[in-house]
Every structure is written in C-alpha cells, then in structure tokens.
Protein backbone atom coordinates (compact mmCIF):
# COMPACT_ATOMS: atom_id res chain seq x y z
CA UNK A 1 79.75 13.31 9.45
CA UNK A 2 79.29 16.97 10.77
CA UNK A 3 75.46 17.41 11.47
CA UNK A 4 74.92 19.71 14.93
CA UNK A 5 75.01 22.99 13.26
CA UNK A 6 73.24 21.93 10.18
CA UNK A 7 70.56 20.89 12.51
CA UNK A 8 69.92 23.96 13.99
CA UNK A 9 70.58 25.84 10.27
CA UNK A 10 67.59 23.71 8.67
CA UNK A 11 65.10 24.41 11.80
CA UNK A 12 65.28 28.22 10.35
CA UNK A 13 64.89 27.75 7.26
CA UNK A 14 61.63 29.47 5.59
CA UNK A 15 60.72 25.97 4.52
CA UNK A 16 61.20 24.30 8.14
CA UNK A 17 59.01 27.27 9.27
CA UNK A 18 56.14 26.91 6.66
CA UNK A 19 56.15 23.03 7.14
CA UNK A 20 56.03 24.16 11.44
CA UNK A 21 53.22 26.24 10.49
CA UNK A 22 50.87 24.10 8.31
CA UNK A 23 51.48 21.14 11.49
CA UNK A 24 49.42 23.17 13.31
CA UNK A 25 46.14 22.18 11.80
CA UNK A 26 47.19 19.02 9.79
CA UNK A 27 49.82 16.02 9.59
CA UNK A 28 52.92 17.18 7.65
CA UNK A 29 54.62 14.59 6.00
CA UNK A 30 58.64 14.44 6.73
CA UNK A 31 60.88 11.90 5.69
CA UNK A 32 60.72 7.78 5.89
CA UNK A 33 64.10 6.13 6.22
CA UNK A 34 65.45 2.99 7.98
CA UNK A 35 66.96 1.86 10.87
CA UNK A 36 70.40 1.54 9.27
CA UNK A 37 69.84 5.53 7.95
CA UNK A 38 69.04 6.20 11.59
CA UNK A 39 72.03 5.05 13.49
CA UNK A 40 74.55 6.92 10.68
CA UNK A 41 72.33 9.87 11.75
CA UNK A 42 74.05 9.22 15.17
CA UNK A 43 70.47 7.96 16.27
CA UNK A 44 71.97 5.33 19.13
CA UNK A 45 73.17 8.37 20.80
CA UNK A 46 69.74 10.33 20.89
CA UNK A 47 67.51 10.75 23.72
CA UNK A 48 65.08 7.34 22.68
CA UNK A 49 66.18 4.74 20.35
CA UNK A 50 65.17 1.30 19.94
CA UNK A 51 67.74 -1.10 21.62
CA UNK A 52 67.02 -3.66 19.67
CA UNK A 53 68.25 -1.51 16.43
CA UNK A 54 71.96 0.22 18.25
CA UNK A 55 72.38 -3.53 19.47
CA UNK A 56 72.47 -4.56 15.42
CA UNK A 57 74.67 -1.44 14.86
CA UNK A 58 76.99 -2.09 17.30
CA UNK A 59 77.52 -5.92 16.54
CA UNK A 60 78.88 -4.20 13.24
CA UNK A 61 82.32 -2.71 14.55
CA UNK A 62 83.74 -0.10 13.65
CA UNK A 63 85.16 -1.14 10.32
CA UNK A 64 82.12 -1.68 9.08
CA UNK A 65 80.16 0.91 10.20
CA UNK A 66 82.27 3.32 8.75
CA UNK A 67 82.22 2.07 5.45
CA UNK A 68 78.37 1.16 5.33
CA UNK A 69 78.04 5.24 6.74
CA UNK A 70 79.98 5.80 3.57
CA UNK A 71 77.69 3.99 1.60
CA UNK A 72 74.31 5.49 3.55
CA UNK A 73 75.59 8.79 3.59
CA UNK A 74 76.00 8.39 -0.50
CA UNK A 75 72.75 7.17 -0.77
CA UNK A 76 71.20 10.02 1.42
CA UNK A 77 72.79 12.73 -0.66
CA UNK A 78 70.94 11.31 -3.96
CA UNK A 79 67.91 11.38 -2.10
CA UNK A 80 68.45 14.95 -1.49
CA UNK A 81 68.16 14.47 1.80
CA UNK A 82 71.52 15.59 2.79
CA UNK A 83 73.34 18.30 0.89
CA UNK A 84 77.18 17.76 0.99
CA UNK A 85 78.40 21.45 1.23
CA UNK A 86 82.38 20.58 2.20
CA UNK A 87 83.10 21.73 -1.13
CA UNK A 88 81.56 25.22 -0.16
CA UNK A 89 83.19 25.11 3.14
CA UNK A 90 86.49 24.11 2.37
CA UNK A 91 86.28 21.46 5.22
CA UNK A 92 86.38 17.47 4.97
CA UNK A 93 86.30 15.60 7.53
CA UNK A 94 86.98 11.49 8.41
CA UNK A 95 83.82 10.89 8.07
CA UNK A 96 82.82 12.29 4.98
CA UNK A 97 82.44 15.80 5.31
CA UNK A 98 79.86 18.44 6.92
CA UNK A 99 76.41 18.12 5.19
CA UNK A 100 73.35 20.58 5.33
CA UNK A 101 69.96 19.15 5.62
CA UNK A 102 66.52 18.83 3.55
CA UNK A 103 64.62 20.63 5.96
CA UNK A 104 61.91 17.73 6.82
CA UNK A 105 64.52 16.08 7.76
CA UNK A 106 66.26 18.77 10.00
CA UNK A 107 62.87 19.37 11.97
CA UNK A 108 62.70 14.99 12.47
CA UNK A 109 66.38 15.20 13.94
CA UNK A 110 65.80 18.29 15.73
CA UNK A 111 63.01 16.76 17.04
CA UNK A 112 65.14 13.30 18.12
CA UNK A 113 68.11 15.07 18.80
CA UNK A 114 67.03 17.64 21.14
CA UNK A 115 63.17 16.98 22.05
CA UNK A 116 60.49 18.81 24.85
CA UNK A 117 60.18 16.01 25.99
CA UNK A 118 59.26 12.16 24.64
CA UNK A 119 55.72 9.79 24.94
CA UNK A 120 56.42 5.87 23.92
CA UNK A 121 53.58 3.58 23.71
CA UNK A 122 55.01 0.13 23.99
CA UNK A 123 53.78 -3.42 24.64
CA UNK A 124 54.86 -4.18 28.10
CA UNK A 125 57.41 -6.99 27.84
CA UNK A 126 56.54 -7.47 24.54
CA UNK A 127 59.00 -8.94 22.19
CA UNK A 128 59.43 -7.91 18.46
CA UNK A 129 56.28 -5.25 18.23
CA UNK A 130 57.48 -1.82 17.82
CA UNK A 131 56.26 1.28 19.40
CA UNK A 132 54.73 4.85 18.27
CA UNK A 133 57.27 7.45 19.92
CA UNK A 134 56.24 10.97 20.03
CA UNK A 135 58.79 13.87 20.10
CA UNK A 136 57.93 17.17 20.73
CA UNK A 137 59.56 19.78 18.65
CA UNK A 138 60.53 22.60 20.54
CA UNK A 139 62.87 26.11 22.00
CA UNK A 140 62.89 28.14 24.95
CA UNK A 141 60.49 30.50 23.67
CA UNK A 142 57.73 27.59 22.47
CA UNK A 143 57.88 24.09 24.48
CA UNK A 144 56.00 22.90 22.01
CA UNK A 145 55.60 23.80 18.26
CA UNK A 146 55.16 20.54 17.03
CA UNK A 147 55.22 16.79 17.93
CA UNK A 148 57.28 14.52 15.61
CA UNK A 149 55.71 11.11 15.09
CA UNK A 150 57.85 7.90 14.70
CA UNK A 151 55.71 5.52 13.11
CA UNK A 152 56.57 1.93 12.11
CA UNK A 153 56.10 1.19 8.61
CA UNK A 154 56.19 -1.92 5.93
CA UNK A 155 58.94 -1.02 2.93
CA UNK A 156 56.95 1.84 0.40
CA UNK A 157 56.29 -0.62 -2.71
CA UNK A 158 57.94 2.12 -4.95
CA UNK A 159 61.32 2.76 -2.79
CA UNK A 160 63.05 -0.06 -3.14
CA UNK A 161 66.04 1.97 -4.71
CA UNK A 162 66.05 4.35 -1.23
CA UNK A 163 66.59 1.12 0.65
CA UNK A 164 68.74 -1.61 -0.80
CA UNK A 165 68.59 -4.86 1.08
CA UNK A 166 66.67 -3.55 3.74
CA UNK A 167 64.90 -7.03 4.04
CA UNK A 168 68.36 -8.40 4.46
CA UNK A 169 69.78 -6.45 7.26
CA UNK A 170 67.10 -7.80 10.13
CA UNK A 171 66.94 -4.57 12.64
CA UNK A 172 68.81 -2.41 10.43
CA UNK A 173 66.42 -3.07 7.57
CA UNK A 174 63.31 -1.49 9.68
CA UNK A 175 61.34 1.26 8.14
CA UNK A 176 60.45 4.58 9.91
CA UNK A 177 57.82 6.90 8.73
CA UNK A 178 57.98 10.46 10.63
CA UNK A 179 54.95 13.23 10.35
CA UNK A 180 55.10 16.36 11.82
CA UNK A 181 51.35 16.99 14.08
CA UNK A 182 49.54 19.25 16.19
CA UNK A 183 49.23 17.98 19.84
CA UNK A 184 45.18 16.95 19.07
CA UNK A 185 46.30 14.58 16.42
CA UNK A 186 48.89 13.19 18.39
CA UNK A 187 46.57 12.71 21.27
CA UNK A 188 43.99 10.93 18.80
CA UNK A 189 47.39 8.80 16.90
CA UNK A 190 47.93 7.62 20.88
CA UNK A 191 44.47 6.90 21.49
CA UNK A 192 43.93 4.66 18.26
CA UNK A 193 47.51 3.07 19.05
CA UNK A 194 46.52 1.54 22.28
CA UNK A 195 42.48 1.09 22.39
CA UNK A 196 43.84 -1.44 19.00
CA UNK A 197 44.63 -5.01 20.72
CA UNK A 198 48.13 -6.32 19.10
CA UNK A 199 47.74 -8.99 17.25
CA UNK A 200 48.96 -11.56 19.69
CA UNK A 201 47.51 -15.07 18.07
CA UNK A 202 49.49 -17.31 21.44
CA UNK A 203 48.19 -15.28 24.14
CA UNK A 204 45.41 -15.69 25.97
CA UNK A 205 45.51 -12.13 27.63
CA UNK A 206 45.30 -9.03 25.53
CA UNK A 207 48.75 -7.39 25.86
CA UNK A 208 48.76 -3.89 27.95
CA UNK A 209 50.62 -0.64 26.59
CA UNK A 210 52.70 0.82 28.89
CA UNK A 211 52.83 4.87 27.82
CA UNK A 212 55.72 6.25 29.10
CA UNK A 213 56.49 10.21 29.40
CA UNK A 214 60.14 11.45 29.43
CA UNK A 215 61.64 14.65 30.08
CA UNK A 216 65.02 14.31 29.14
CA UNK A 217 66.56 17.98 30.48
CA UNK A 218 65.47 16.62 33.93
CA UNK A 219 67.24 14.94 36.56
CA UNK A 220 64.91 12.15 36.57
CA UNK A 221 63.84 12.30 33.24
CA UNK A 222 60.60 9.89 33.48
CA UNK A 223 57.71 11.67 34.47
CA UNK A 224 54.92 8.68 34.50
CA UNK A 225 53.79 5.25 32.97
CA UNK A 226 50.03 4.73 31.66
CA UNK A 227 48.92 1.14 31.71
CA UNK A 228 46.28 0.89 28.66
CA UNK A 229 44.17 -2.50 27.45
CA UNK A 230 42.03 -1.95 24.75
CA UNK A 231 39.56 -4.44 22.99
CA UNK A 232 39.52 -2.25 19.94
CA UNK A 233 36.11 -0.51 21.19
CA UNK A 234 36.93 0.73 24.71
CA UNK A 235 40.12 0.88 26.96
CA UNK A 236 40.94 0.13 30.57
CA UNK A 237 43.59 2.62 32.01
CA UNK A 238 45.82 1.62 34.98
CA UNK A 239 46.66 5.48 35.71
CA UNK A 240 49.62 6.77 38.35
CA UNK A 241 48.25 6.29 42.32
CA UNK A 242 47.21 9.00 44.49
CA UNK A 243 47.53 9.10 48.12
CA UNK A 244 48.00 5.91 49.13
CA UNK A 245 49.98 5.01 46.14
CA UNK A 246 47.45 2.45 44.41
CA UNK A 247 47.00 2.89 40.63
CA UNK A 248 43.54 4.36 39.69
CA UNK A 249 41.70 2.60 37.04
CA UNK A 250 38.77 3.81 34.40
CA UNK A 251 37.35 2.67 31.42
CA UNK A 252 37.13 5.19 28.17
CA UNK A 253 36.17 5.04 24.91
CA UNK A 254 38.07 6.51 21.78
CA UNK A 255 37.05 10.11 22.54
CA UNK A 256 37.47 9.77 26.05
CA UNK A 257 40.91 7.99 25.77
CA UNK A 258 41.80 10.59 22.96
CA UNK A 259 40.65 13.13 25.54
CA UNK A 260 43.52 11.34 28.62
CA UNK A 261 46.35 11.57 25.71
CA UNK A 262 46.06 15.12 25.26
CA UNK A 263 46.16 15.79 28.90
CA UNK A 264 48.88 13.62 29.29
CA UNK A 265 50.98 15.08 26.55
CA UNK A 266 49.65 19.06 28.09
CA UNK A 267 51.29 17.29 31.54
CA UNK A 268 54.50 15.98 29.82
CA UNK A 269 55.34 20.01 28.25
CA UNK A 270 55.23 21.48 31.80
C-alpha cells in the first residue's frame, strides 16, 4: 500500500484545512480505528507506537500480515476512509494499490507520520494501562497548527461492523479514538489525564505518570520527563533539576497543572 504522497495530498485539501481551522477553538473529531488498522497504516514504523501492539503484529509473519492488510485495507475502503484510486492512476502495486485518503484521516497520519514533536503520559512501569499521546500537527512555516490526540477507547456500541473480531485479536483488537485540538485543550486533556489516580485496586501507592516530550528531527530526540501523582483533586510534580541536578517538586491543582502542560507543550514546539 502506497500512502506517502497521499498523505501530504489530503493535508491540502480544503476539507483538511477547514477541519485545521475549526481545531483552533474546539476538539475536531477525526477518525477511531484499531490497533490492527494502525500497523497496516505502517504505524510500527512511525515516530511513537505502542510496543506492546508492533510486538502482536510482528508475531504474525509475513504471510499473514499481508493477507489480513488485504482484508483491513478492504474494510477501510468501505469505510471511506481510504479511496483506492489505482484504477485512476493506472498503477497497482503488491500490496494492493496506491490509495488517497479521507482527509481526517490524512491530518491523524500526518500527524503520526511526521509530527512537531510528541508528549506521552504513561504509567511508569505500568503494565497493561495505555497512555494519551499527543502529536503536534505541523510544517516549516507553522510548528504547530494543531495537536492530534490518541486517546484509548472501549469498542463504539454501534461499530461492530468497522471492527470484526476486534475482541478476539488481544493487542490488535485495541481501539483508538483521535481528535484534532488547540494547544489549551490539550494542556487541560494532560492535566485531567494525570491529576486522575489509575485505578490500581493491588497497590498500595498511587501510580506516578511519567510525561515524556520528544522531538523526533533531533539528535537526541527526548527533551524531558515530568513525574506527576495525582489524588484526583491536586497533583505532586517531580519536575527536571536545576543546578545541582535534583528534581524540583510542587503541588498544583487542575488549573495550575493545566497551566504546567501548556508550558510544557509551548517548551516541546521550540
């Protein structure tokens, strides 16, 4: 499957840029698709992806992944979420042919593909809870137009069509929902994330988020960790050292915590 320049085509689109436009002041609503839609999208090869979900994909081989990409790729053409234009072209390739996008999705992949720069929020050595990843959409000319949300979601009780067996395929079978935001509400999606104590019934210490910046044009492409332990009410932040190295701590509430995201996130686009 032939996606790089359809990537790029569906970014321009009058569509992408109405849907960029109306992020700026509230949450845009993209696409929601699996874990098993993800890696045919080529997402074990993207910037951030969830080990636990290329590990499933990979345990496949390569007969089988390429005819369950068959299968996905017929699946995400019904949804209208890919638009096979070989036909058009002229072209078919091994894979199936070169396919334009649905334009939510082009601005989620452009996002994955080629992001600003990534924030995870993670449970530090946790096992089986899933994180809220942040990408930020973005060109030379604007670092920043947008900031992709990866949200993990339950099954939508009326898709069950869109995602056959999904309950079946352990990983695979996980559900993505991706919005497109304004920085503010990404700050504020953060904040609630990690003042909210996991629910962590064996454990006698409240788990810590680790919030992790990346930069992945750079060299070294993490720029910092933020250690955050909320009771639900208020948050203690383990933030980077300064002179001597030690870690700073503070205490927020949701407005001030809100306030820390959207500096870090300001931070992350320089």
């Amino acid at each position: 499957m032939m996606l790089d320049p359809a990537i790029a085509a569906a970014e321009r689109t009058d569509e992408a840029r109405r849907l960029i436009a109306r992020a700026q002041t509230d949450t845009v609503d993209l696409v929601t698709i699996s874990g098993l839609d993800l890696c045919v999208l080529g997402g074990p090869a993207q910037p951030l992806f969830e080990q636990t979900v290329a590990s499933a994909w990979m345990k496949l081989g390569e007969r089988r992944q390429r005819k369950v990409t068959a299968e996905v790729t017929a699946r995400l053409v019904r949804r209208g979420l890919l638009i096979d234009d070989s036909a058009q072209r002229g072209s078919r390739d091994g894979d199936g042919g070169t396919y334009a996008l649905q334009p939510q999705l082009g601005l989620m992949l452009a996002a994955r593909c080629r992001p600003a720069f990534v924030v995870a929020a993670a449970i530090e050595n946790g096992q089986g809870l899933r994180p809220l990843s942040l990408f930020a959409l973005g060109d030379l000319a604007q670092p920043v137009r947008g900031i992709v949300a990866e949200l993990p979601a339950g099954l939508p009780p009326d898709r069950d069509g869109a995602y056959p067996d999904v309950r079946k395929l352990g990983p695979l079978g996980w559900i993505y929902r991706y919005v497109l935001v304004p920085p503010p509400a990404a700050a504020e999606m953060l904040a609630r994330w990690t003042i909210t104590p996991p629910a962590q019934p064996d454990s006698a210490v409240t788990p810590r988020y680790l919030v992790s910046a990346y930069r992945p044009d750079r060299e070294n492409p993490v720029i910092y960790h933020l250690g955050v332990r909320g009771d639900g009410k208020r948050a203690i932040l383990d933030q980077p050292g300064h002179g001597n190295g030690e870690p700073r701590r503070a205490d927020y509430d949701l407005e001030g915590l809100q306030a820390v995201m959207l500096q870090l996130l300001a931070e992350a686009s320089r």
